[in-house]
C-alpha atoms as a PDB file:
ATOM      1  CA  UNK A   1      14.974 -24.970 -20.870  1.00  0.00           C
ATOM      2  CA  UNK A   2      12.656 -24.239 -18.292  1.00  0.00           C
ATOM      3  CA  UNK A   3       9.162 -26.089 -17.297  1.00  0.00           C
ATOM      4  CA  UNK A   4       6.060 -23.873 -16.624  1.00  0.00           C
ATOM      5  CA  UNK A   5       3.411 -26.174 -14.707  1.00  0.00           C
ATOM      6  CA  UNK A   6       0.293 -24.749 -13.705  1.00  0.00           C
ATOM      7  CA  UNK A   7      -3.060 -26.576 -12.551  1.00  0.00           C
ATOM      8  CA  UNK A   8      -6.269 -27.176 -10.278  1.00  0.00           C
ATOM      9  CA  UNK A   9      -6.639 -29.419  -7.162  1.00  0.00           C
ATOM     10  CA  UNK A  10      -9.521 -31.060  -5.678  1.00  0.00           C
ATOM     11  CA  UNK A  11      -9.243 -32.902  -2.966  1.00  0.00           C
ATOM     12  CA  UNK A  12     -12.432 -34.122  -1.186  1.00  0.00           C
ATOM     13  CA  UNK A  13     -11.055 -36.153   1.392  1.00  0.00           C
ATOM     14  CA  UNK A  14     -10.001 -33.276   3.337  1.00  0.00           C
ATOM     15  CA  UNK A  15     -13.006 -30.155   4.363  1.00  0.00           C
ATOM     16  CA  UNK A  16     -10.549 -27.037   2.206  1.00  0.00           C
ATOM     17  CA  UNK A  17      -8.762 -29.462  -0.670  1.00  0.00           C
ATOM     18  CA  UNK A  18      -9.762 -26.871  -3.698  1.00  0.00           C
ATOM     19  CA  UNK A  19      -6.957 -24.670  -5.226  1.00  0.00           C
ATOM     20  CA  UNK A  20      -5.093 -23.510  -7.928  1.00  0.00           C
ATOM     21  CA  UNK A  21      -0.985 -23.925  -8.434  1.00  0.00           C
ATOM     22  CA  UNK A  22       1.683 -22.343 -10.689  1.00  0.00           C
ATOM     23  CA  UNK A  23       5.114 -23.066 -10.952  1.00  0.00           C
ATOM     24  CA  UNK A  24       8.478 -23.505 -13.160  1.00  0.00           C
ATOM     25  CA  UNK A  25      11.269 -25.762 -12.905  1.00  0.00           C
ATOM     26  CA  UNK A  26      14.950 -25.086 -14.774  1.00  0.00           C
ATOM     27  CA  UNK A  27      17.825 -27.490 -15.118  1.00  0.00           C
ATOM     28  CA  UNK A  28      21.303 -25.430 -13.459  1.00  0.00           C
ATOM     29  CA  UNK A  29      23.364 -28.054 -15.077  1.00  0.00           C
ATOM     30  CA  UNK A  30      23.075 -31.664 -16.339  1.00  0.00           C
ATOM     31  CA  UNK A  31      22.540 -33.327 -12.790  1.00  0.00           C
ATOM     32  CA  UNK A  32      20.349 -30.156 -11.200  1.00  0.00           C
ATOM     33  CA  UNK A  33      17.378 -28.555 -11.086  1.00  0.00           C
ATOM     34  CA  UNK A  34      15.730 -25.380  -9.105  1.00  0.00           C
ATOM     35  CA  UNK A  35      12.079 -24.222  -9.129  1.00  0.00           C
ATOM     36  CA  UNK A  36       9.681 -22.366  -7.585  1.00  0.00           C
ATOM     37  CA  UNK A  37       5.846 -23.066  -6.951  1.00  0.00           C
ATOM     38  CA  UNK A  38       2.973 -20.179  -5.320  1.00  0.00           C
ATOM     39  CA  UNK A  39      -0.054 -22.451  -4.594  1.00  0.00           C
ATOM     40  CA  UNK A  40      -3.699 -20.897  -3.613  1.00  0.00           C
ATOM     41  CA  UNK A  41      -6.502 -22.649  -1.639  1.00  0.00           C
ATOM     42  CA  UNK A  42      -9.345 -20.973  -3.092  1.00  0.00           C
ATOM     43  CA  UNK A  43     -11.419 -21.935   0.079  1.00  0.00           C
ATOM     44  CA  UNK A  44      -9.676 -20.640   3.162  1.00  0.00           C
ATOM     45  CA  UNK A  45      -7.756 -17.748   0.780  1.00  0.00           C
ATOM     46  CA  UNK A  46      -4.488 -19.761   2.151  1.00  0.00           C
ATOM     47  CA  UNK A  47      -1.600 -19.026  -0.141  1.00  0.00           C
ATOM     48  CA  UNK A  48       1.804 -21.178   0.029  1.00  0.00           C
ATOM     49  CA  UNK A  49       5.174 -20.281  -1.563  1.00  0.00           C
ATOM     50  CA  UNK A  50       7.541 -22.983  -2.211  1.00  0.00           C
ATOM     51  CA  UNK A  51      11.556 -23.220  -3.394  1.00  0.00           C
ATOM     52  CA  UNK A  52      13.194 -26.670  -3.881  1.00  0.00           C
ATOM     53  CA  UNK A  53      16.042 -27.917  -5.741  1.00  0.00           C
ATOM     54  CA  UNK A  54      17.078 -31.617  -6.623  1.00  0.00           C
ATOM     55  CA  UNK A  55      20.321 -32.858  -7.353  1.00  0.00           C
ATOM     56  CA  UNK A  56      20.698 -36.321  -9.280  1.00  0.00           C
ATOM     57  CA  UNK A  57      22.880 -38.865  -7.596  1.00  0.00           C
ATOM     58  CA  UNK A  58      22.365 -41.427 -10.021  1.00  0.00           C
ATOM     59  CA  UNK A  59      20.257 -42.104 -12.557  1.00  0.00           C
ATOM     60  CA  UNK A  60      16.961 -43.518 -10.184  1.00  0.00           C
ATOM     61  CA  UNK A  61      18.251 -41.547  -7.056  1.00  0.00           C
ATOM     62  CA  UNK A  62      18.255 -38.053  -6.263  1.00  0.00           C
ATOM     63  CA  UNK A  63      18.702 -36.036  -3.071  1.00  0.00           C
ATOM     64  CA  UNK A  64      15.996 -32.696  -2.533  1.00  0.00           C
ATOM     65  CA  UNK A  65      15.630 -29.962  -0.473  1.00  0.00           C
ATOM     66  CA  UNK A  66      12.411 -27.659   0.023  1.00  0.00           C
ATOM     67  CA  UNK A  67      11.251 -25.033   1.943  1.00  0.00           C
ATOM     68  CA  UNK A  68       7.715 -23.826   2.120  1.00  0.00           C
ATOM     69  CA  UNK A  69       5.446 -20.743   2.999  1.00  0.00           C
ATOM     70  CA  UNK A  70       2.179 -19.979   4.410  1.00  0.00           C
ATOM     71  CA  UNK A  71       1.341 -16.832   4.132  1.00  0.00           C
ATOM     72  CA  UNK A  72      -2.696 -17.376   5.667  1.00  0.00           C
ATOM     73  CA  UNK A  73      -0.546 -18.355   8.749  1.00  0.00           C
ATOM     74  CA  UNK A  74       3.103 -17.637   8.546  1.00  0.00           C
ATOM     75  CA  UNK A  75       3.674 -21.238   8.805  1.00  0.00           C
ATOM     76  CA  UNK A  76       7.088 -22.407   7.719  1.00  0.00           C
ATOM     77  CA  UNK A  77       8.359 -25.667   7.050  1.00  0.00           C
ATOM     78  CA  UNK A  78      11.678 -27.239   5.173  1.00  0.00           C
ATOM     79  CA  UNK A  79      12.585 -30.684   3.926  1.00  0.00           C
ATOM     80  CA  UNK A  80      15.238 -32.687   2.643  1.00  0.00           C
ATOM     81  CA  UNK A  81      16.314 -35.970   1.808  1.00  0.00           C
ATOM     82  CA  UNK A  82      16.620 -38.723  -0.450  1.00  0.00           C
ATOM     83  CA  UNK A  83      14.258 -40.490  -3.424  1.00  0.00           C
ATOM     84  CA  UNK A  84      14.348 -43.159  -5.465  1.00  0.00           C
ATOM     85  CA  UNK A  85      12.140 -44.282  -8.127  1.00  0.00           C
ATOM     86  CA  UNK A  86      12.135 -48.683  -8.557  1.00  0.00           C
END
C-alpha cells in the first residue's frame, strides 16, 4: 500500500525557508521502496521534483538513491549511499 505525505515548512533560520510539499511512497517488494516528492517554496516560486528509492539491507541499514530537480534554476543534483538508524 502506498503512503501519501503532504505538509508545510518553515524554516526561519534561512531568508526563503517557507513552502509546501507533497509526496507518496510504495513498497516494490518486501525489502523496497520508490517514491516521488514535488516541493514548492512559496517565497522565491522555486519548485523541486524529487525520485528516490531505498533498498533494506538489514533490518537498521538500508542503502538510497535520489535525484532532485529545480525547476526555478534547472539545478540538478543526485545522491546515494548508506543509513543506519542506532
Amino acid at each position: 500500500m502506498a503512503k501519501v505525505v503532504s505538509g508545510y515548512v518553515v524554516r526561519e533560520t534561512e531568508a526563503a525557508g517557507k513552502g509546501v510539499y507533497a509526496g507518496a511512497v510504495a513498497p516494490v517488494d518486501t525489502v523496497a521502496k520508490v517514491g516521488a516528492q514535488h516541493a514548492r517554496n512559496t517565497e522565491t516560486d522555486v519548485n523541486a521534483t524529487e525520485l528516490f528509492a531505498n533498498y533494506a539491507l538489514s533490518k537498521r541499514t538500508s542503502f538510497y538513491v535520489d535525484f532532485v530537480k529545480r525547476n526555478g534554476d534547472d539545478r540538478k543534483s543526485y545522491g546515494i549511499g548508506l543509513l543506519h538508524t542506532f
